[in-house]
PDB file of N, CA and C in Angstrom:
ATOM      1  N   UNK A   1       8.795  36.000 -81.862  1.00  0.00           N
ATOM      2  CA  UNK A   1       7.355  36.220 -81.948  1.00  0.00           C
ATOM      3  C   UNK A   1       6.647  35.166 -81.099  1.00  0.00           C
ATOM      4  N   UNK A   2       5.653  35.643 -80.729  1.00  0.00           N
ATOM      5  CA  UNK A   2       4.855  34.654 -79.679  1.00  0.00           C
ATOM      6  C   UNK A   2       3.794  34.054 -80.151  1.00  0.00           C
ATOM      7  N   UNK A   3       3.501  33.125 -80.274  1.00  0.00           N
ATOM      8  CA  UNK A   3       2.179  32.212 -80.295  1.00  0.00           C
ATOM      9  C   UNK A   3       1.441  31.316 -79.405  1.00  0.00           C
ATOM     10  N   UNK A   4       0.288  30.972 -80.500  1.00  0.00           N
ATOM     11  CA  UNK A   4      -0.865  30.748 -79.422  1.00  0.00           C
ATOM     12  C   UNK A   4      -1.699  29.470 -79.905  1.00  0.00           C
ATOM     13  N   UNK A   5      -2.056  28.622 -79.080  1.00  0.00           N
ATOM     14  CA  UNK A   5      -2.559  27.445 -79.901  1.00  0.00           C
ATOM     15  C   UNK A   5      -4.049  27.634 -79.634  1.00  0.00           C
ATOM     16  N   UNK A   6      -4.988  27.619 -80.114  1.00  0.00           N
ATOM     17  CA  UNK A   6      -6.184  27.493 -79.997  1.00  0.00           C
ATOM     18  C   UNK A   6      -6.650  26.596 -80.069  1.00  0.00           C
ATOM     19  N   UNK A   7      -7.874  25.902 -78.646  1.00  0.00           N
ATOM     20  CA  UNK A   7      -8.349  24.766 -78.490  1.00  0.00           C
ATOM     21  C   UNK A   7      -9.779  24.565 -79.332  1.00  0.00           C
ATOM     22  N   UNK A   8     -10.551  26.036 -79.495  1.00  0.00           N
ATOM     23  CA  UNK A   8     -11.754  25.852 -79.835  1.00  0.00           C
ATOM     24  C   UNK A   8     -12.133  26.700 -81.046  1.00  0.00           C
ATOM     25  N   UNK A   9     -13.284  27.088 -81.821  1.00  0.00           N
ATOM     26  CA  UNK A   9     -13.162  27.859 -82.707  1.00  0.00           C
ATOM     27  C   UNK A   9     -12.852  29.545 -82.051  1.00  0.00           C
ATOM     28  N   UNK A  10     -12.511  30.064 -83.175  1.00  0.00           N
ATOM     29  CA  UNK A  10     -11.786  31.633 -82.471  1.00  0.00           C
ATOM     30  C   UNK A  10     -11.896  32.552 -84.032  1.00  0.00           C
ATOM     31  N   UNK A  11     -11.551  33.289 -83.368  1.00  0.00           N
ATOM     32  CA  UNK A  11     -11.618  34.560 -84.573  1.00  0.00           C
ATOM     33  C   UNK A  11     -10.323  35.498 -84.197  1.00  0.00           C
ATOM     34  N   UNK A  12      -9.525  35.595 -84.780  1.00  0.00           N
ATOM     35  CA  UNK A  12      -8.343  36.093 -84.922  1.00  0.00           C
ATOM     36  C   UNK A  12      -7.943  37.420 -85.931  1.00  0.00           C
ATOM     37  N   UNK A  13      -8.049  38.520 -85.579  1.00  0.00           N
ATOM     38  CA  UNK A  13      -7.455  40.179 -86.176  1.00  0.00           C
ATOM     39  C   UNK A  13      -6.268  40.286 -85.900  1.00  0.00           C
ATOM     40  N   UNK A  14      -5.690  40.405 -86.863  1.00  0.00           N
ATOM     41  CA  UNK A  14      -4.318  41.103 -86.986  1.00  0.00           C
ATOM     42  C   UNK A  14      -4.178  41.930 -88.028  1.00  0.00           C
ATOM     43  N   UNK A  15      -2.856  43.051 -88.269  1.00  0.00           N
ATOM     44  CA  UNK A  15      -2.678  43.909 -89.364  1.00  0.00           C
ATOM     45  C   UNK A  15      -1.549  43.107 -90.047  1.00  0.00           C
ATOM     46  N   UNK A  16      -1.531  43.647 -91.480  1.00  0.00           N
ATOM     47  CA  UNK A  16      -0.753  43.067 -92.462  1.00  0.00           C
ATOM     48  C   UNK A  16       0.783  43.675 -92.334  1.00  0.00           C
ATOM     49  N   UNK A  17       0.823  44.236 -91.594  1.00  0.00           N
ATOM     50  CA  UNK A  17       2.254  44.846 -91.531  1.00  0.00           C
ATOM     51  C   UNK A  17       3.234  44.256 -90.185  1.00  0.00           C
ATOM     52  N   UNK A  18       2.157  43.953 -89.158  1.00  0.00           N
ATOM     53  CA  UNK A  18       2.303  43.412 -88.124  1.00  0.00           C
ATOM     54  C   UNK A  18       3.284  43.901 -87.015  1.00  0.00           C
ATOM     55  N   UNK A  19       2.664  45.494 -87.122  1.00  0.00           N
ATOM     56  CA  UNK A  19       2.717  46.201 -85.862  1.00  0.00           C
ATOM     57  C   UNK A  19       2.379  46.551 -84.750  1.00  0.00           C
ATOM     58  N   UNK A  20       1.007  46.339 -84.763  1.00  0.00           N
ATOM     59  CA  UNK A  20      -0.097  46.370 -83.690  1.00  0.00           C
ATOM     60  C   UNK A  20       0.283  44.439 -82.992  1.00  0.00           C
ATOM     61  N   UNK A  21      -0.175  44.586 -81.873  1.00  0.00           N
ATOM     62  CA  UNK A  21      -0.263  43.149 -81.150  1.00  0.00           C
ATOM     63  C   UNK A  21      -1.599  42.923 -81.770  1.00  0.00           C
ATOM     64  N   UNK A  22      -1.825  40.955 -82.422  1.00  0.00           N
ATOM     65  CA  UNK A  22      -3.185  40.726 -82.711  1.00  0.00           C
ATOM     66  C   UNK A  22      -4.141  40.388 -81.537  1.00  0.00           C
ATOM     67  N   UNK A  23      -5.487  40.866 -81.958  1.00  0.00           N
ATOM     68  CA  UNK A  23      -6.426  40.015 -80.934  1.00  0.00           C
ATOM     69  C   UNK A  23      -7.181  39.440 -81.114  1.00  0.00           C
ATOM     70  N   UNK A  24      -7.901  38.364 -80.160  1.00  0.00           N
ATOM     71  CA  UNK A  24      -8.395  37.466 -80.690  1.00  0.00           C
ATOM     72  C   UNK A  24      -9.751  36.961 -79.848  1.00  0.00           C
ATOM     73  N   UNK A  25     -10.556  36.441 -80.146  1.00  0.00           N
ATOM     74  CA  UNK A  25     -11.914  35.911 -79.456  1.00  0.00           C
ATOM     75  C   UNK A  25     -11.831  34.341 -79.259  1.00  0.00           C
ATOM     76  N   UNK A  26     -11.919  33.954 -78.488  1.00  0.00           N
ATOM     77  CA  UNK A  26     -11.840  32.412 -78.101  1.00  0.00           C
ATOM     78  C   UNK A  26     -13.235  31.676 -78.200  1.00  0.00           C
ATOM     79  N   UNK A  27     -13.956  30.860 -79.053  1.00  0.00           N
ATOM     80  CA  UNK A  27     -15.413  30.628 -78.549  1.00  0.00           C
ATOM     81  C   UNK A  27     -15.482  29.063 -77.704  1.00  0.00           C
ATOM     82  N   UNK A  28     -16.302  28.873 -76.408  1.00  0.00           N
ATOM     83  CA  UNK A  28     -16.132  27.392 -76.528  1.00  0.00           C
ATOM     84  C   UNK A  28     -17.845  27.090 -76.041  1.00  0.00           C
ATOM     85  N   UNK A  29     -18.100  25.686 -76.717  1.00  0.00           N
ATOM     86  CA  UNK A  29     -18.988  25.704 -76.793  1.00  0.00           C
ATOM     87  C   UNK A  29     -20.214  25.136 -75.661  1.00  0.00           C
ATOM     88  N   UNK A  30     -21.081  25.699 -76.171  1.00  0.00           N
ATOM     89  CA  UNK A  30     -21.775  25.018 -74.248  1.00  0.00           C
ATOM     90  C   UNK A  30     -22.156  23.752 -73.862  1.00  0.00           C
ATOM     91  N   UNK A  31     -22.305  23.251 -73.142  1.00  0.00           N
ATOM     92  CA  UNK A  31     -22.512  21.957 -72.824  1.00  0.00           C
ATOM     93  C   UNK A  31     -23.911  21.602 -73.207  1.00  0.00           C
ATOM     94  N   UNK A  32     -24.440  20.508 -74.332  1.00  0.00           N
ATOM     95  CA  UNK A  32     -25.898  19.968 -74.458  1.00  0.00           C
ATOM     96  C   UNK A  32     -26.612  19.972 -73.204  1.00  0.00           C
ATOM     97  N   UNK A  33     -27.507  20.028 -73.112  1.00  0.00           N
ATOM     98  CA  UNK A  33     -28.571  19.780 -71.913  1.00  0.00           C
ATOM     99  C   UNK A  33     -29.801  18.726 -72.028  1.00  0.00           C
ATOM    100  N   UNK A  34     -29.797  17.903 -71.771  1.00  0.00           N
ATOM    101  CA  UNK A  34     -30.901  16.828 -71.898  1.00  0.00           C
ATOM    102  C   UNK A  34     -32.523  17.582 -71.788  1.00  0.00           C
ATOM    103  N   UNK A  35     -32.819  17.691 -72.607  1.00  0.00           N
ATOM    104  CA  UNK A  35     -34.286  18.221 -72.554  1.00  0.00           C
ATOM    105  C   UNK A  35     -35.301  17.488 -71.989  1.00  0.00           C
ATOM    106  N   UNK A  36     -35.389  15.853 -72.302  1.00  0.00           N
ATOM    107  CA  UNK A  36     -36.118  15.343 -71.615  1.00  0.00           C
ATOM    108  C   UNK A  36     -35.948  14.774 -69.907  1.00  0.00           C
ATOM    109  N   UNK A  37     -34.806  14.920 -69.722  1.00  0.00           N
ATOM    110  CA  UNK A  37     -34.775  14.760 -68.609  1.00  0.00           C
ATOM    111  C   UNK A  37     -35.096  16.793 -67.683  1.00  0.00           C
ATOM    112  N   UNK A  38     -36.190  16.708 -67.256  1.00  0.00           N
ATOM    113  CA  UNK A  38     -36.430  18.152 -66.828  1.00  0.00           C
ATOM    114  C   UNK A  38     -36.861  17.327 -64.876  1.00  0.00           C
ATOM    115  N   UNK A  39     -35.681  17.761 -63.897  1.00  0.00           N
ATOM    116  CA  UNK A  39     -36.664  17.711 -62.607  1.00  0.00           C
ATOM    117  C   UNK A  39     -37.678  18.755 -62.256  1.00  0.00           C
ATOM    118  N   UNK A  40     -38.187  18.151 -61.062  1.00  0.00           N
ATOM    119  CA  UNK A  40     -39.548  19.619 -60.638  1.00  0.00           C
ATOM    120  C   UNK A  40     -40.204  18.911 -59.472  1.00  0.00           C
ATOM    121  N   UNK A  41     -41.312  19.829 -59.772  1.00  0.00           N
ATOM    122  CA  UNK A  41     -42.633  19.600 -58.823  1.00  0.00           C
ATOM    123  C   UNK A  41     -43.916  19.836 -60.045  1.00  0.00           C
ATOM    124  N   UNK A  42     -44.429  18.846 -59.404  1.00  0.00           N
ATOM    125  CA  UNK A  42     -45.574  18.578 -60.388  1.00  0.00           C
ATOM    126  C   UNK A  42     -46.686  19.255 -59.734  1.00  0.00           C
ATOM    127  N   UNK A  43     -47.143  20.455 -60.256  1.00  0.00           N
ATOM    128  CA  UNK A  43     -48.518  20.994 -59.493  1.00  0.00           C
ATOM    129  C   UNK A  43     -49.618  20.476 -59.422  1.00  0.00           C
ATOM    130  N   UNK A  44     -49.956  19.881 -60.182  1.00  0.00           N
ATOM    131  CA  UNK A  44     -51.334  18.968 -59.873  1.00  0.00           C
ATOM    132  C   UNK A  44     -50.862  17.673 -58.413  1.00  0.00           C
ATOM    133  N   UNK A  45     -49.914  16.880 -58.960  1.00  0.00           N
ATOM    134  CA  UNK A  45     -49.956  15.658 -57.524  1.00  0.00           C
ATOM    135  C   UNK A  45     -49.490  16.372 -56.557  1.00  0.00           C
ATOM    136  N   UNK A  46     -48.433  17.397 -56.497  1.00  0.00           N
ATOM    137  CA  UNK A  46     -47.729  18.157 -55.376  1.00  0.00           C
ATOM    138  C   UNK A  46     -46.582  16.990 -55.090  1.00  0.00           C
ATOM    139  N   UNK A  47     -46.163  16.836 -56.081  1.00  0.00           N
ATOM    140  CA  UNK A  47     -45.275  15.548 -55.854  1.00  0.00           C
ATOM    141  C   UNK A  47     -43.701  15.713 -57.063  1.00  0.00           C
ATOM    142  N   UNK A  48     -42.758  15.454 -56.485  1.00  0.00           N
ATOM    143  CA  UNK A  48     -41.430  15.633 -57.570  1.00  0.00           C
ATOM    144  C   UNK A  48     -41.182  14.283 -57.784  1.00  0.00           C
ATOM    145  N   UNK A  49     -40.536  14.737 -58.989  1.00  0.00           N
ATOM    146  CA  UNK A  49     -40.216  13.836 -60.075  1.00  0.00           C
ATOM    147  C   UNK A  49     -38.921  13.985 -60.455  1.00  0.00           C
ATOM    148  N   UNK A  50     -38.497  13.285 -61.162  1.00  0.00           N
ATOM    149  CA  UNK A  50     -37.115  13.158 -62.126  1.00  0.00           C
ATOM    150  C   UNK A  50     -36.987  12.937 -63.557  1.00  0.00           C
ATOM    151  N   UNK A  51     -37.939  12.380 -64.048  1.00  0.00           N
ATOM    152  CA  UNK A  51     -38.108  12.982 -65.431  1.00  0.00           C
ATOM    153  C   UNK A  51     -39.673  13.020 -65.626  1.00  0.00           C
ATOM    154  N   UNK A  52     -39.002  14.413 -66.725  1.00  0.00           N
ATOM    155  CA  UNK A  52     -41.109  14.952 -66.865  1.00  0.00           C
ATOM    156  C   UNK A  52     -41.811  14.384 -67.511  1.00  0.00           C
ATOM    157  N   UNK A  53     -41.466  13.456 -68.539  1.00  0.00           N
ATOM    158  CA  UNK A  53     -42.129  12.904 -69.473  1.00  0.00           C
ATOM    159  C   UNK A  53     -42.483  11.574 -68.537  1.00  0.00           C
ATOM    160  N   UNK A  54     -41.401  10.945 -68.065  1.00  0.00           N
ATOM    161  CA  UNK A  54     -42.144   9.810 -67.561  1.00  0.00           C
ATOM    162  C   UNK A  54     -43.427   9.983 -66.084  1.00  0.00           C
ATOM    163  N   UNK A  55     -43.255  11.330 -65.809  1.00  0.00           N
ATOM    164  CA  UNK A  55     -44.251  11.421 -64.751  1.00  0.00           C
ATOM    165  C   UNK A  55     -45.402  11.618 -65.277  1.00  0.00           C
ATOM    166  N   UNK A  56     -45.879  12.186 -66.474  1.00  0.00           N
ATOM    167  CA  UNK A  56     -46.776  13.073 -66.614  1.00  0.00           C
ATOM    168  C   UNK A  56     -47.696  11.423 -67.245  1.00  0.00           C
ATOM    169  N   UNK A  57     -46.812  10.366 -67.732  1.00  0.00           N
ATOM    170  CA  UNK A  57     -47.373   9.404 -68.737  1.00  0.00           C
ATOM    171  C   UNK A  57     -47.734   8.283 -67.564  1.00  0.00           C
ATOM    172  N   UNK A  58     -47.348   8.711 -65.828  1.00  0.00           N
ATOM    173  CA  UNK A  58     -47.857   7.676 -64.916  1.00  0.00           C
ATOM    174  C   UNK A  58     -48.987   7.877 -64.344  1.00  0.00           C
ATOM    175  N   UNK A  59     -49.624   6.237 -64.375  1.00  0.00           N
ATOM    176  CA  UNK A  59     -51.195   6.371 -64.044  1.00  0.00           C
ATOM    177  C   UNK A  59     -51.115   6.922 -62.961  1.00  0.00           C
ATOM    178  N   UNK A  60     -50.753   7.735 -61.553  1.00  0.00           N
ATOM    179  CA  UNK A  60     -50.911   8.765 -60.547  1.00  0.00           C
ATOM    180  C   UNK A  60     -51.661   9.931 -61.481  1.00  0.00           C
ATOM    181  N   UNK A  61     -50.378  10.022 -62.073  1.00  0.00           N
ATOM    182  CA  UNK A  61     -51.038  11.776 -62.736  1.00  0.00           C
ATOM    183  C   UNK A  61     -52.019  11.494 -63.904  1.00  0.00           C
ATOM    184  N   UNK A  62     -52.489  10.624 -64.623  1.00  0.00           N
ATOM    185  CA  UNK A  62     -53.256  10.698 -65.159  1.00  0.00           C
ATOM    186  C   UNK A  62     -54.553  10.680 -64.326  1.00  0.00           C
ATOM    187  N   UNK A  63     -54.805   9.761 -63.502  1.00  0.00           N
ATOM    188  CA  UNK A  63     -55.513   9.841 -62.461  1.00  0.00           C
ATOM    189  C   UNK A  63     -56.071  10.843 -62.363  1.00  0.00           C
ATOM    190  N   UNK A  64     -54.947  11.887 -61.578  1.00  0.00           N
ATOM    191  CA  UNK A  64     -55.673  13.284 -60.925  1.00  0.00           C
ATOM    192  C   UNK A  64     -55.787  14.100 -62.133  1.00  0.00           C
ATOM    193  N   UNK A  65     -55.088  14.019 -63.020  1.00  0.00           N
ATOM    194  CA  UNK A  65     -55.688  15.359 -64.023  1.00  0.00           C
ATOM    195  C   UNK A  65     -57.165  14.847 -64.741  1.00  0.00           C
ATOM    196  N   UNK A  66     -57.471  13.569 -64.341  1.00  0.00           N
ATOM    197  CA  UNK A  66     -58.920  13.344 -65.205  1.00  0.00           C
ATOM    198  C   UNK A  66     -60.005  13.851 -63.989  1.00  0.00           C
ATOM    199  N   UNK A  67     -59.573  13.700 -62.685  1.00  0.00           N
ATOM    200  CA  UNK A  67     -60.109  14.348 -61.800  1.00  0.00           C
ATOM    201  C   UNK A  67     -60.683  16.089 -61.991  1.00  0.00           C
ATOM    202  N   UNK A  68     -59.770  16.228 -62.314  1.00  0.00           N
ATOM    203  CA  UNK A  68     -59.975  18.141 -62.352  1.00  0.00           C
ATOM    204  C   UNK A  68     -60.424  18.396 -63.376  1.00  0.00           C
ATOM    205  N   UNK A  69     -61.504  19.323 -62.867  1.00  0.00           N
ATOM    206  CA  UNK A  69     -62.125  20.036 -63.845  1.00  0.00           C
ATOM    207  C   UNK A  69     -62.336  21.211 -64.208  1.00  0.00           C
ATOM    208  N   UNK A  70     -61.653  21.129 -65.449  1.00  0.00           N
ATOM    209  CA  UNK A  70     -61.552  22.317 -66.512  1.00  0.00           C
ATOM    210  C   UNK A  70     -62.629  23.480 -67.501  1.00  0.00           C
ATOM    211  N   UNK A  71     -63.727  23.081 -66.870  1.00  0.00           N
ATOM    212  CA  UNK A  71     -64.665  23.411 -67.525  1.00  0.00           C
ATOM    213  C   UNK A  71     -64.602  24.977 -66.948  1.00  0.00           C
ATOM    214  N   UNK A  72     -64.379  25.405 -65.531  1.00  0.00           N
ATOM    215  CA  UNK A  72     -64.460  26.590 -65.515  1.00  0.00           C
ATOM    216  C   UNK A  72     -63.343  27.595 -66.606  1.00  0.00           C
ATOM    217  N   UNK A  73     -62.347  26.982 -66.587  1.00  0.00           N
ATOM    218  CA  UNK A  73     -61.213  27.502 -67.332  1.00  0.00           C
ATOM    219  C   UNK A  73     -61.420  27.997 -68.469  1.00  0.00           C
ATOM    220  N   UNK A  74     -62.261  26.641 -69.339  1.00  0.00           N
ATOM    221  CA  UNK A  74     -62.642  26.606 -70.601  1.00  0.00           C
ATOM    222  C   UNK A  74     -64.025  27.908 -70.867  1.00  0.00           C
ATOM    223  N   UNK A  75     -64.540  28.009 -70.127  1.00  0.00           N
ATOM    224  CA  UNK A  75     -65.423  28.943 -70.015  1.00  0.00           C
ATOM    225  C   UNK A  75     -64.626  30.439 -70.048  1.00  0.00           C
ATOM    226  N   UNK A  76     -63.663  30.618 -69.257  1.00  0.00           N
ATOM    227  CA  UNK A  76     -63.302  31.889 -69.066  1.00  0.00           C
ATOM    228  C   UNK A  76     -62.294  32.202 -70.439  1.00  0.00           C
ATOM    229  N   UNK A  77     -61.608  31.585 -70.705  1.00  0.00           N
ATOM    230  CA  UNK A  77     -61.191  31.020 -72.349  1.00  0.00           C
ATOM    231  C   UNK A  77     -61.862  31.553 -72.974  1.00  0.00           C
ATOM    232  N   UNK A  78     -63.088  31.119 -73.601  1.00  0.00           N
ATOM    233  CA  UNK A  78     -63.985  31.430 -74.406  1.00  0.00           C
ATOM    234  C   UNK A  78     -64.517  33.170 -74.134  1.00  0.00           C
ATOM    235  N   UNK A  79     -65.239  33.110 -73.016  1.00  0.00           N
ATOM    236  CA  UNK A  79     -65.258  34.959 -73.004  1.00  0.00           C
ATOM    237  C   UNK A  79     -63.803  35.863 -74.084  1.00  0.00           C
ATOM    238  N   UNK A  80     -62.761  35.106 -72.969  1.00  0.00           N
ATOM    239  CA  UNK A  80     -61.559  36.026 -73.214  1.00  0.00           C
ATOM    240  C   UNK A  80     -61.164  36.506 -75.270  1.00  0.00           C
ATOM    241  N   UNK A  81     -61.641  34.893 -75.886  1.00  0.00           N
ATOM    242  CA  UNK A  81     -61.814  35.193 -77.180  1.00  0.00           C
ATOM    243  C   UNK A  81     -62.632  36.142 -77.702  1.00  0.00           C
ATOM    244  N   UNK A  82     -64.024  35.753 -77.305  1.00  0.00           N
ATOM    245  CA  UNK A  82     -65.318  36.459 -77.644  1.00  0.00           C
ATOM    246  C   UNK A  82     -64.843  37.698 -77.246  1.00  0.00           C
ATOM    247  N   UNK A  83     -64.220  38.261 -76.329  1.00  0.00           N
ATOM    248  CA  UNK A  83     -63.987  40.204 -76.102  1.00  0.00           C
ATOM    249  C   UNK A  83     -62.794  40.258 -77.401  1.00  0.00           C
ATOM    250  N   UNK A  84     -62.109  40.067 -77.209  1.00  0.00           N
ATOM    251  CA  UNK A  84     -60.851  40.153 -78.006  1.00  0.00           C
ATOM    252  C   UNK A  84     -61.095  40.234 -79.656  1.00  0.00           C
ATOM    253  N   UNK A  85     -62.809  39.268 -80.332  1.00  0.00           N
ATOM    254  CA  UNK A  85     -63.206  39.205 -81.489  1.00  0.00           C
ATOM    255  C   UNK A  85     -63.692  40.757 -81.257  1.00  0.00           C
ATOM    256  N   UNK A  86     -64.451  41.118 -80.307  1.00  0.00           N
ATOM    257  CA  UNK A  86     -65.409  42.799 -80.548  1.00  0.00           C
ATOM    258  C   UNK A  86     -64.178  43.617 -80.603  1.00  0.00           C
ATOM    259  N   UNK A  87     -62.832  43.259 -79.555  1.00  0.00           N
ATOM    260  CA  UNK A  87     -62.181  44.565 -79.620  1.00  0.00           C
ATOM    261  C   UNK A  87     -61.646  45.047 -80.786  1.00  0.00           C
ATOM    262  N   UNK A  88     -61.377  44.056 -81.491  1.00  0.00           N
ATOM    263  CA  UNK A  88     -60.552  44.042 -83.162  1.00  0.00           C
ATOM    264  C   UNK A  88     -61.663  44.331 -83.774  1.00  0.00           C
ATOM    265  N   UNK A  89     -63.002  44.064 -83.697  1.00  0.00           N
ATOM    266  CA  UNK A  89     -63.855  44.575 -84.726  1.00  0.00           C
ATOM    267  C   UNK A  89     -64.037  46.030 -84.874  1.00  0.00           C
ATOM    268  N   UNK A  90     -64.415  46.402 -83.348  1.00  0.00           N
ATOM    269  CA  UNK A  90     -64.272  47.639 -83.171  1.00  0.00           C
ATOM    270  C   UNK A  90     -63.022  48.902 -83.448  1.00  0.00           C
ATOM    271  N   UNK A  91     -62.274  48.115 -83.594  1.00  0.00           N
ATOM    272  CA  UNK A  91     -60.770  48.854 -83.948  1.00  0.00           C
ATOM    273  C   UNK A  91     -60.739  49.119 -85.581  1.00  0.00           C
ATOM    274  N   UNK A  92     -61.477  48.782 -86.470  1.00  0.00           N
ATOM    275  CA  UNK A  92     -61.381  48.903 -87.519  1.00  0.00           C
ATOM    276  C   UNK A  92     -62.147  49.748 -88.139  1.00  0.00           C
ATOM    277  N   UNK A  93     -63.188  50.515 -87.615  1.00  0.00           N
ATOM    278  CA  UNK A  93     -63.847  51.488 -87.564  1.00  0.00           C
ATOM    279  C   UNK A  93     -63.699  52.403 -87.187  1.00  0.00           C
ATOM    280  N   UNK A  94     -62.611  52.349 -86.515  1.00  0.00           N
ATOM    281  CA  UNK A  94     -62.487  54.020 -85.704  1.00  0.00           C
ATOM    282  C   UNK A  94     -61.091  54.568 -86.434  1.00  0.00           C
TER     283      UNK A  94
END
């Protein structure tokens, strides 16, 4: 009879009589990934980085994001709620 050593967790079928050949699923597991370390490009400086957290917390980018202004955004925001409150109101009536 032949065997099999398994390195990782697995799942193993066989019959009790042990006529059929068994089969089996091998699982292995994936490698962690550092979350805080994320590279990129930073759209506001137009500038890459190597980790995101420490870019976003350097006075460069704080800099320019106090620069920009959000007020149009915040405006279009607000509409987008205000329709979205009539459309649900209106939906409950019909």
């Amino acid at each position: 009879m032949e065997y099999f050593v398994f390195n990782s967790p697995y799942i193993l079928i066989e019959d009790i009589k042990g006529k059929n050949k068994p089969f089996y699923k091998e699982y292995k597991k994936e490698k962690e990934k550092n979350k805080n370390k994320r590279t990129g490009l930073c759209e506001l400086c137009v500038a890459g980085y190597e980790n995101y957290n420490e870019h976003i917390s350097a006075e460069k980018h704080k800099k320019i994001e106090e620069k920009i202004n959000y007020e149009e955004i915040d405006i279009i925001i607000e509409r987008y709620k205000k329709r979205e409150k009539r459309m649900s109101k209106k939906r409950l009536f019909i």
